[in-house]
N, C-alpha and C. Protein backbone atom coordinates (compact mmCIF):
# COMPACT_ATOMS: atom_id res chain seq x y z
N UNK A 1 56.23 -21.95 0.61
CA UNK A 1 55.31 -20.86 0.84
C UNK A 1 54.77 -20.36 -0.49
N UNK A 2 53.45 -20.29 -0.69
CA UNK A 2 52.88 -19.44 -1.95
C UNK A 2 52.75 -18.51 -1.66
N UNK A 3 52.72 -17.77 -3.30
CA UNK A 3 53.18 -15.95 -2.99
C UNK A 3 51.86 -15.50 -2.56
N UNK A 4 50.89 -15.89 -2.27
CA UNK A 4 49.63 -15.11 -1.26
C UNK A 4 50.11 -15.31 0.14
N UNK A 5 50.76 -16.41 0.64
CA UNK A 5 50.85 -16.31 2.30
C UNK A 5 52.46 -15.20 2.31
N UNK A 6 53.19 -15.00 1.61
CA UNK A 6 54.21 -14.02 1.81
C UNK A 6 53.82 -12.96 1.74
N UNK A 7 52.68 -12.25 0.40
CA UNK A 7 52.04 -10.88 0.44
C UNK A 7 50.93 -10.78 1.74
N UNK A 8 50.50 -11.63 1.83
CA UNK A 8 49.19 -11.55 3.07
C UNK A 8 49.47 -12.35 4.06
N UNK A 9 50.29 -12.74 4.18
CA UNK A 9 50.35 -13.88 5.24
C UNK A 9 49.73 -14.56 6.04
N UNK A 10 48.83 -15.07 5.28
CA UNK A 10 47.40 -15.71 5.42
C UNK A 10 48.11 -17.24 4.48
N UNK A 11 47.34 -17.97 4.81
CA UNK A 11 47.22 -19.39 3.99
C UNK A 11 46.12 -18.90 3.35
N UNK A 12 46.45 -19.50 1.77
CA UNK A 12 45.18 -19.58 0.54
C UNK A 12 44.62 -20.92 0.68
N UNK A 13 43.32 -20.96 0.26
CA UNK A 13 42.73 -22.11 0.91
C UNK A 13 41.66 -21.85 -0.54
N UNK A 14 42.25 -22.79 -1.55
CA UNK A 14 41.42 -23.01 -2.76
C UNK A 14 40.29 -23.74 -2.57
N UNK A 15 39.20 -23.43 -3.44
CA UNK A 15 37.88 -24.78 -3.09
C UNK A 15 38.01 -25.93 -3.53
N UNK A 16 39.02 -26.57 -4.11
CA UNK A 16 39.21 -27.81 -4.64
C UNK A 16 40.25 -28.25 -3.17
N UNK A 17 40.57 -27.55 -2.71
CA UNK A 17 41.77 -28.04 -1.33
C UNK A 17 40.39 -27.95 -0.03
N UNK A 18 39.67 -27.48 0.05
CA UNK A 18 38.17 -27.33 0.89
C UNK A 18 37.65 -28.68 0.81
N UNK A 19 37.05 -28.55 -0.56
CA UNK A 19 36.14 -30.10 -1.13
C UNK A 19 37.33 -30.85 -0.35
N UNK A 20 38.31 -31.06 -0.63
CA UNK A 20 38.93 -32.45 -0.41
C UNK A 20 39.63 -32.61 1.21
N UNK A 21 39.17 -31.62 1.49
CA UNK A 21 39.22 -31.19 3.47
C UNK A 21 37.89 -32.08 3.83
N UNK A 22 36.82 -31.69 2.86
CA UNK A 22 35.72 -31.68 3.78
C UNK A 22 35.52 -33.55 3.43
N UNK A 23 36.08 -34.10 2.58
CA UNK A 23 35.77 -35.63 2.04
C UNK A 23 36.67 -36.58 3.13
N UNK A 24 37.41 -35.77 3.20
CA UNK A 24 38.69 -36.06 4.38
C UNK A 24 38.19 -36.59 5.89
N UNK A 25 37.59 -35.28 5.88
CA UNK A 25 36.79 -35.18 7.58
C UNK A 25 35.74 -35.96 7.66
N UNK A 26 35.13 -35.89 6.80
CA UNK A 26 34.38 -37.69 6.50
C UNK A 26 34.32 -38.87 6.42
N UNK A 27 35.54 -38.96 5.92
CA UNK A 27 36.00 -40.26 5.59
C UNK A 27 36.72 -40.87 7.12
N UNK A 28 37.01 -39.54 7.92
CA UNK A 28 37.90 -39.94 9.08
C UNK A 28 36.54 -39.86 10.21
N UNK A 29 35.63 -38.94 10.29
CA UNK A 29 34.66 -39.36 11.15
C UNK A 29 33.81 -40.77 10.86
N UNK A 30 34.03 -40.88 9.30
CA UNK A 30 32.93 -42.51 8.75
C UNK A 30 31.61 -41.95 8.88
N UNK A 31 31.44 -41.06 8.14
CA UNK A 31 29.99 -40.43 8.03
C UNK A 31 29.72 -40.79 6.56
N UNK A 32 28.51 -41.09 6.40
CA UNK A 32 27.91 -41.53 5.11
C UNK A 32 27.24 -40.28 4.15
N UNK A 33 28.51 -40.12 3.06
CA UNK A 33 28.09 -38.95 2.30
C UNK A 33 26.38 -38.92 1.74
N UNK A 34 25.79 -40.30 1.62
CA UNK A 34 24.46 -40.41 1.09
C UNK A 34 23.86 -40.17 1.52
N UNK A 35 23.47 -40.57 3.23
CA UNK A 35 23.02 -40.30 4.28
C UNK A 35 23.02 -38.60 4.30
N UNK A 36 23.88 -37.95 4.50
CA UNK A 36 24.27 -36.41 4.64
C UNK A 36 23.34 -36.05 3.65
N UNK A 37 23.18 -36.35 2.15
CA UNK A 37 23.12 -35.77 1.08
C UNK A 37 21.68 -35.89 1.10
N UNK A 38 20.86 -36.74 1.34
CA UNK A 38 19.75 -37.06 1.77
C UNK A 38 18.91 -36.09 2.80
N UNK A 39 19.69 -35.86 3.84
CA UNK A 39 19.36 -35.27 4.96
C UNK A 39 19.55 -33.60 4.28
N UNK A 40 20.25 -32.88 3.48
CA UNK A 40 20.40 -31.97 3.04
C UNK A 40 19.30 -31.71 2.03
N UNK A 41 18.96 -32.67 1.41
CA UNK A 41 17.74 -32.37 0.26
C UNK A 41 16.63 -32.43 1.10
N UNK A 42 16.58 -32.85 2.41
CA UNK A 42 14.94 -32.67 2.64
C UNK A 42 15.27 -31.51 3.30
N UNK A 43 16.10 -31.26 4.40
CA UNK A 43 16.36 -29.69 4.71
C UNK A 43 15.83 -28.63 3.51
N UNK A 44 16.09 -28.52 2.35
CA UNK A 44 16.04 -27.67 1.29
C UNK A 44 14.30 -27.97 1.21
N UNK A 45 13.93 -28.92 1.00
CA UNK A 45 12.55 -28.98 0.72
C UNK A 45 12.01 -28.54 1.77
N UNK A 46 12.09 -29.15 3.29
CA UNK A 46 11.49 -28.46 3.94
C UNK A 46 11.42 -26.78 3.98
N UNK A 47 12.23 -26.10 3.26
CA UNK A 47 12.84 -24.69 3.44
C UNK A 47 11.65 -23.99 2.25
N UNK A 48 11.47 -25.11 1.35
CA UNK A 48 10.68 -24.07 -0.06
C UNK A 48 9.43 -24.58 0.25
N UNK A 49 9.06 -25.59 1.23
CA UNK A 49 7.59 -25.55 1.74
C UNK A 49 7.44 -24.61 2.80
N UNK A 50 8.32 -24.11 3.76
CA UNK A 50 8.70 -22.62 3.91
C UNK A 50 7.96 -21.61 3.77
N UNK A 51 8.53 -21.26 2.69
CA UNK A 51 8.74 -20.08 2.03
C UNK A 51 7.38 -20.05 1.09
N UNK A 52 6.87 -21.82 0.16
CA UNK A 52 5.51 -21.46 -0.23
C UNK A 52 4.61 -20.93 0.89
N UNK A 53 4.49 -21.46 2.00
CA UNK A 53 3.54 -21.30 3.12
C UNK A 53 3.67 -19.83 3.46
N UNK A 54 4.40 -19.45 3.77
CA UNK A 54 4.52 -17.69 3.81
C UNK A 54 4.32 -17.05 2.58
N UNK A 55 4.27 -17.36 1.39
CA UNK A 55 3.84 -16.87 0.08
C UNK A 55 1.97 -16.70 0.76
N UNK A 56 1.75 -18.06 0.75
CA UNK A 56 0.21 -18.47 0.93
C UNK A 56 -0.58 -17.65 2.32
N UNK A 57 0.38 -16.92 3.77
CA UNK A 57 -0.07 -16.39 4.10
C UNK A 57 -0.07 -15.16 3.84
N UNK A 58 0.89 -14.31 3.12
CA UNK A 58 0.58 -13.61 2.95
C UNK A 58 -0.44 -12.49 1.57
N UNK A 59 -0.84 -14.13 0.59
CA UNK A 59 -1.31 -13.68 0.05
C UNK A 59 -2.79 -13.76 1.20
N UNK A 60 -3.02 -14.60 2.22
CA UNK A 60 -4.76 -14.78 2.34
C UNK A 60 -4.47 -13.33 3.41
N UNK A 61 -3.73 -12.68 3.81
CA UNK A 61 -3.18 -11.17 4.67
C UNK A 61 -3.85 -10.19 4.08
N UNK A 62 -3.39 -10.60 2.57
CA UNK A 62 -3.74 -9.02 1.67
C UNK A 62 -4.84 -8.92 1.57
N UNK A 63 -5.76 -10.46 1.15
CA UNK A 63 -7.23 -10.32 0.93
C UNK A 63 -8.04 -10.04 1.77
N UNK A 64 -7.72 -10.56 3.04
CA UNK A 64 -8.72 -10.28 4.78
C UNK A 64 -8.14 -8.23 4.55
N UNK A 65 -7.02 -7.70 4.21
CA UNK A 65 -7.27 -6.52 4.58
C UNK A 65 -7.98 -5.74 3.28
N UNK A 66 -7.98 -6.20 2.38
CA UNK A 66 -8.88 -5.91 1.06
C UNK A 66 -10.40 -5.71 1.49
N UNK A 67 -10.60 -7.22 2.49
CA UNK A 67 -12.44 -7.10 2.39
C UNK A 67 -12.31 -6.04 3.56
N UNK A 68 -11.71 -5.93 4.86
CA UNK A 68 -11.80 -4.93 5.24
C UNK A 68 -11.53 -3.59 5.03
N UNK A 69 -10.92 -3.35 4.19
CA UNK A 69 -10.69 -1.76 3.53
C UNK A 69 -11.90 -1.52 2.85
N UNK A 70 -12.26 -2.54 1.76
CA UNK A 70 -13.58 -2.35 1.08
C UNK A 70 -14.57 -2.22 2.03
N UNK A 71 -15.32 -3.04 2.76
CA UNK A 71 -16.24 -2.72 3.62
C UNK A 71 -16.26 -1.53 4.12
N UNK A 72 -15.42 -0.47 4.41
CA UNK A 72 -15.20 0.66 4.88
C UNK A 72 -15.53 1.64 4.35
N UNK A 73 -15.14 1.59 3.10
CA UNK A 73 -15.45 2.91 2.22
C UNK A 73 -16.73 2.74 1.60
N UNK A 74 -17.00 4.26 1.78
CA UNK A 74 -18.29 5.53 1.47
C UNK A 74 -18.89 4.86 0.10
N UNK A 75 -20.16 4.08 -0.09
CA UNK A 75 -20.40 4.20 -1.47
C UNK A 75 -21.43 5.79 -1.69
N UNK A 76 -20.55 6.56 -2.66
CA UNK A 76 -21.89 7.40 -2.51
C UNK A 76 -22.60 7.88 -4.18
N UNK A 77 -23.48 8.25 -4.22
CA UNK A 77 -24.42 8.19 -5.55
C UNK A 77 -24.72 9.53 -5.79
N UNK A 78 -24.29 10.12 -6.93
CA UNK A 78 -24.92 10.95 -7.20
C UNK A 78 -24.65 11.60 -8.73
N UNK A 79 -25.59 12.65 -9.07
CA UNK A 79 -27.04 13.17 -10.03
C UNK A 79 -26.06 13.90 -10.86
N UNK A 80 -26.77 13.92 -11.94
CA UNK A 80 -26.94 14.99 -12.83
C UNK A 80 -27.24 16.25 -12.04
N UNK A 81 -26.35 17.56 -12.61
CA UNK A 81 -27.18 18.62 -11.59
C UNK A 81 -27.07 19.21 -10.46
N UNK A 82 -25.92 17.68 -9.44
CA UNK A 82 -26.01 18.25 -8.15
C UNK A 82 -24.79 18.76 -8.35
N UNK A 83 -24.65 19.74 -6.20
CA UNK A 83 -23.35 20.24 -6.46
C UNK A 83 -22.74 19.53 -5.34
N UNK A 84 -21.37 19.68 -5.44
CA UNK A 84 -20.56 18.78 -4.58
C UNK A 84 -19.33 19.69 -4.45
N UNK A 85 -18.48 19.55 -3.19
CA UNK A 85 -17.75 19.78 -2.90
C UNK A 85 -16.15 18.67 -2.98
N UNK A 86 -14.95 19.18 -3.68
CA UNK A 86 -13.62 18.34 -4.01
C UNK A 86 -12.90 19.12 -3.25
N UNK A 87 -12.38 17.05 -2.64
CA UNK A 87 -11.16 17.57 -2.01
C UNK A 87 -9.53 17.85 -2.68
N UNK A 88 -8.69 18.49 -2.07
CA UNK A 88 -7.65 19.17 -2.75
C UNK A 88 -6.60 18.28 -2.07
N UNK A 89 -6.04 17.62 -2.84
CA UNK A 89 -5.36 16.58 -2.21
C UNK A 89 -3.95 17.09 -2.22
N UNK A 90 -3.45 18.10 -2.91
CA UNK A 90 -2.41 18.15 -3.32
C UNK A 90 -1.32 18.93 -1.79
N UNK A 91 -0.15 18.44 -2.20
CA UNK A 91 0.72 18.23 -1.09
C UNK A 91 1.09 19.76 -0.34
N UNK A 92 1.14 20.39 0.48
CA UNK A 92 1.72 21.59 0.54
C UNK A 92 2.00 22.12 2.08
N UNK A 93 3.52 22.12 1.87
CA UNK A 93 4.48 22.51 2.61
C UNK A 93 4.16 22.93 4.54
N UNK A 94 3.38 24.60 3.95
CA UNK A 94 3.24 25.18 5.34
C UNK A 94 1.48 25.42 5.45
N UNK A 95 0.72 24.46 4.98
CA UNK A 95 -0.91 24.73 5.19
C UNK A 95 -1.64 25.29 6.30
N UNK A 96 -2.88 26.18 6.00
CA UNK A 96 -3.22 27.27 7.11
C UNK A 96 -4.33 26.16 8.05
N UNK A 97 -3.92 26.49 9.40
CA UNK A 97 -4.56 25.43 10.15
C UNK A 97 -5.95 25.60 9.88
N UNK A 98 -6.26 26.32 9.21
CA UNK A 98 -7.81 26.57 9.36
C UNK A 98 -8.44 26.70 8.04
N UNK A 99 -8.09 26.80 7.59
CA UNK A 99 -7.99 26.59 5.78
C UNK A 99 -8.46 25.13 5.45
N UNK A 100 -10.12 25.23 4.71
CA UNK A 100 -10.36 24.53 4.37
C UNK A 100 -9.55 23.02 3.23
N UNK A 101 -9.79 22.05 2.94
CA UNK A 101 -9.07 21.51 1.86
C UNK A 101 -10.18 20.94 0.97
N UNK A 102 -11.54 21.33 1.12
CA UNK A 102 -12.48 21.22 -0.07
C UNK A 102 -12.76 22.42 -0.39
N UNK A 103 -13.29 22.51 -1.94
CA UNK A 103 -13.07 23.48 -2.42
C UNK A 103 -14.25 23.22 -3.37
N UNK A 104 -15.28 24.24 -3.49
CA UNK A 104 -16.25 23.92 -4.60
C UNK A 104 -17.14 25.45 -4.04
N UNK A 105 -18.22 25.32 -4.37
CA UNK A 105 -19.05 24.25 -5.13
C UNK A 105 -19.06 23.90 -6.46
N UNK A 106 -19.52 22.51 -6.72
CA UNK A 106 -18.72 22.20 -8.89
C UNK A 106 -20.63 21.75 -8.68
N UNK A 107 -20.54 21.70 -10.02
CA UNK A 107 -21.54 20.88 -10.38
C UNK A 107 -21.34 19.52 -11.29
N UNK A 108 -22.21 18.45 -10.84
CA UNK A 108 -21.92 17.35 -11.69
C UNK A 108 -22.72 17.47 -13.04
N UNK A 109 -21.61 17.03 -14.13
CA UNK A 109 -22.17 17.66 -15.05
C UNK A 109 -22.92 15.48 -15.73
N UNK A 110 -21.50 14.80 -15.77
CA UNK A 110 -21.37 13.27 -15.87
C UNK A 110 -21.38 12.08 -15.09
N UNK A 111 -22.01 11.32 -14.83
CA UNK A 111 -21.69 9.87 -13.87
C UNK A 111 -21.28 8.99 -14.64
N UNK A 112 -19.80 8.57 -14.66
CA UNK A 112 -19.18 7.62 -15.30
C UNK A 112 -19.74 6.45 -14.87
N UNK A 113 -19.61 5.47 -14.78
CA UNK A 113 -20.08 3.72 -13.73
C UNK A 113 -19.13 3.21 -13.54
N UNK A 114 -17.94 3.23 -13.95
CA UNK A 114 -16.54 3.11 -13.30
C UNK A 114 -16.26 3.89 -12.14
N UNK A 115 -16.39 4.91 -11.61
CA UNK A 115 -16.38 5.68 -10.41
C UNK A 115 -16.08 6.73 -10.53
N UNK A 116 -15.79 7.21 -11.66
CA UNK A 116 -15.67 8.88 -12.18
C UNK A 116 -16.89 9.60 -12.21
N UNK A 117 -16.60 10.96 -12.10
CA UNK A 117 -17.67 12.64 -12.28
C UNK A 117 -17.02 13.75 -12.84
N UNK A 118 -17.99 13.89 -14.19
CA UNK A 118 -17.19 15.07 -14.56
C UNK A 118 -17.99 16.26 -13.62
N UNK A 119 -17.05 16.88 -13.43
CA UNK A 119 -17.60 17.98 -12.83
C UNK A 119 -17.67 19.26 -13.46
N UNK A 120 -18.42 20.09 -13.25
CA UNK A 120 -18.17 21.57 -14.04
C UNK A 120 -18.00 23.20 -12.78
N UNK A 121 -17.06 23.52 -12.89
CA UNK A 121 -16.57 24.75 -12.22
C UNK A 121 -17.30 25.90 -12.92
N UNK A 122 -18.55 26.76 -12.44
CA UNK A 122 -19.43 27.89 -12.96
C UNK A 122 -18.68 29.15 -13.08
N UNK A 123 -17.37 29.05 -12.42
CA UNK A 123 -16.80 30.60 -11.94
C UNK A 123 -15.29 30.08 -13.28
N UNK A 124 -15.30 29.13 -13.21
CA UNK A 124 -13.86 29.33 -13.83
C UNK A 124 -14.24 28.97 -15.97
N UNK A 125 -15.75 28.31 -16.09
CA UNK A 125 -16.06 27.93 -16.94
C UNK A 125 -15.18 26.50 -17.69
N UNK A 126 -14.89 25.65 -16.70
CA UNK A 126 -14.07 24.87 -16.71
C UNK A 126 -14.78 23.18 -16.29
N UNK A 127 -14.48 22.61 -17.23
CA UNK A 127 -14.58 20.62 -16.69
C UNK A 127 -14.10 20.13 -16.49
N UNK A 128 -14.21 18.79 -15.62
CA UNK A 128 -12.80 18.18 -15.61
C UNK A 128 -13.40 16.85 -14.71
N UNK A 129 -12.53 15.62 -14.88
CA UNK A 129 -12.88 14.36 -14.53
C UNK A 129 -12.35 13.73 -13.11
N UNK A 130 -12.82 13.52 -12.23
CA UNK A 130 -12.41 13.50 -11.02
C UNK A 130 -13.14 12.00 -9.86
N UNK A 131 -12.57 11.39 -9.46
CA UNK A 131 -12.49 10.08 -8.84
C UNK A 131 -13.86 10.73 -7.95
N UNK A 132 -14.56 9.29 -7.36
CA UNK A 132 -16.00 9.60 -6.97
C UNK A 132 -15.79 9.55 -5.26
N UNK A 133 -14.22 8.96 -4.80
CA UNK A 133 -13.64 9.36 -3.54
C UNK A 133 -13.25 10.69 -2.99
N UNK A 134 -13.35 11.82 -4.27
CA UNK A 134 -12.88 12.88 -3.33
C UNK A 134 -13.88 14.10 -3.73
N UNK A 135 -14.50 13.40 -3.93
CA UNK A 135 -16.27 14.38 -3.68
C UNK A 135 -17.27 14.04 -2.79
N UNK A 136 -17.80 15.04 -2.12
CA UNK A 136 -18.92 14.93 -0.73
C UNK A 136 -19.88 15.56 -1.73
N UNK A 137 -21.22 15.42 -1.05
CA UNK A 137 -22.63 16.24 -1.28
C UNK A 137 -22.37 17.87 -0.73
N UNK A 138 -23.04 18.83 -1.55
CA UNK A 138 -23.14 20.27 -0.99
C UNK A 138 -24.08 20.53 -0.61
N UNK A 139 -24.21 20.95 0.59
CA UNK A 139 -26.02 21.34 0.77
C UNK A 139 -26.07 22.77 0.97
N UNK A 140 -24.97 23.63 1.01
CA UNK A 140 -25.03 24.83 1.15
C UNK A 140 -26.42 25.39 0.68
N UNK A 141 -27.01 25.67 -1.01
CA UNK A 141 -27.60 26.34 -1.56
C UNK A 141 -29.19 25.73 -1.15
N UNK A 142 -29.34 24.26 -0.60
CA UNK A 142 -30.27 23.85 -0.61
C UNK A 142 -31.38 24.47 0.65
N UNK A 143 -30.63 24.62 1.61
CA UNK A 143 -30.89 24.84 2.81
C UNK A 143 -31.74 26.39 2.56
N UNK A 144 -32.77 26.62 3.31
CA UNK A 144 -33.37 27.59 3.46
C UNK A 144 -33.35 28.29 4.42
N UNK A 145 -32.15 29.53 4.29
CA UNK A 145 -31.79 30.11 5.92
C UNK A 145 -33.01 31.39 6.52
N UNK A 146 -33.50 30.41 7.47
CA UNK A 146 -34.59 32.19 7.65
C UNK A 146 -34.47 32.38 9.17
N UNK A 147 -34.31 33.38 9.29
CA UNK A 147 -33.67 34.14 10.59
C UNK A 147 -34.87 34.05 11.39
N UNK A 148 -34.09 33.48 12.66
CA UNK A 148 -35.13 33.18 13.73
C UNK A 148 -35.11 34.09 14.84
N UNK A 149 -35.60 34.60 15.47
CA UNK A 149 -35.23 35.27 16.67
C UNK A 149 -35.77 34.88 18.09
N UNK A 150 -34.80 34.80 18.55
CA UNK A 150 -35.10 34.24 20.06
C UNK A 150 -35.29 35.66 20.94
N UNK A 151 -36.08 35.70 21.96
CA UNK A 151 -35.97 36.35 22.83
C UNK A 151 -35.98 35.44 24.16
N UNK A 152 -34.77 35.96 24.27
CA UNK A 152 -34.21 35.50 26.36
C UNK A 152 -35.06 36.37 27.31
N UNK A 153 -35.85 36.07 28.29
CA UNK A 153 -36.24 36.80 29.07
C UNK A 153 -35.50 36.04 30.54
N UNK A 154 -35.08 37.70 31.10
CA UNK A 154 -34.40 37.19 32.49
C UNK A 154 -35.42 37.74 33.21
N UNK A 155 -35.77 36.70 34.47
CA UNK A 155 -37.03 37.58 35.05
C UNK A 155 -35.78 37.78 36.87
């Protein structure tokens, strides 16, 4: 008895006593280690042509959802001058259901061609550089509000 099957009383089963189990069981079925060894290397190959092929779909995955994400989004253009409204992206807790999350009016002061706008804040006397995704057009000031009056007649 070795002192692992007296503390655990389990049989130890070294990998050099395995290997020579498994050459054993071979030699007594008459199976052809070359044959086996053969049949094991294309298993493996077949396994990393696999695994390239799922590499390869999922790179052509990312690109089909690339052209469709791109196709989607807003190109939008704009001026020296104008004003625009930014959205407030930032994260927060208990937000008022009714509470806007754009916030302006800024004026564009820069058009980067990379996709940046500097913008300029009139009330805070402040600039600052901001992605061309989280600005809309303002038309607030443009619009000419002139009071119309209807008269309803009930006859």
């Amino acid at each position: 008895m070795s002192p692992f099957q007296l503390v655990y009383g389990k049989a130890c089963h070294l990998p050099t006593e395995l290997e020579h189990k498994a050459y054993w069981a071979l030699k007594k079925l008459k199976l052809d280690m070359e044959s086996a060894g053969e049949k094991k290397m294309l298993q493996l190959n077949e396994l990393d042509e696999f695994q390239l092929q799922a590499y390869e779909n999922n790179k052509l995955y990312k690109e089909k959802v690339k052209r469709w994400h791109d196709r989607r989004l807003v190109h939008k253009t704009f001026m020296h001058g104008q004003q625009v409204l930014l959205f407030n992206s930032h994260l927060r807790l208990f937000p008022g259901k009714l509470k806007s999350r754009w916030s302006g009016p800024f004026i564009v002061k820069t058009v980067f061609p990379h996709g940046a706008v500097e913008i300029f804040d009139k009330h805070l006397d402040q600039e600052f550089k901001v992605n061309v995704q989280r600005l809309k057009h303002y038309y607030g000031d443009m619009v000419n509000c002139e009071v119309v009056i209807a008269v309803l007649v009930t006859t």
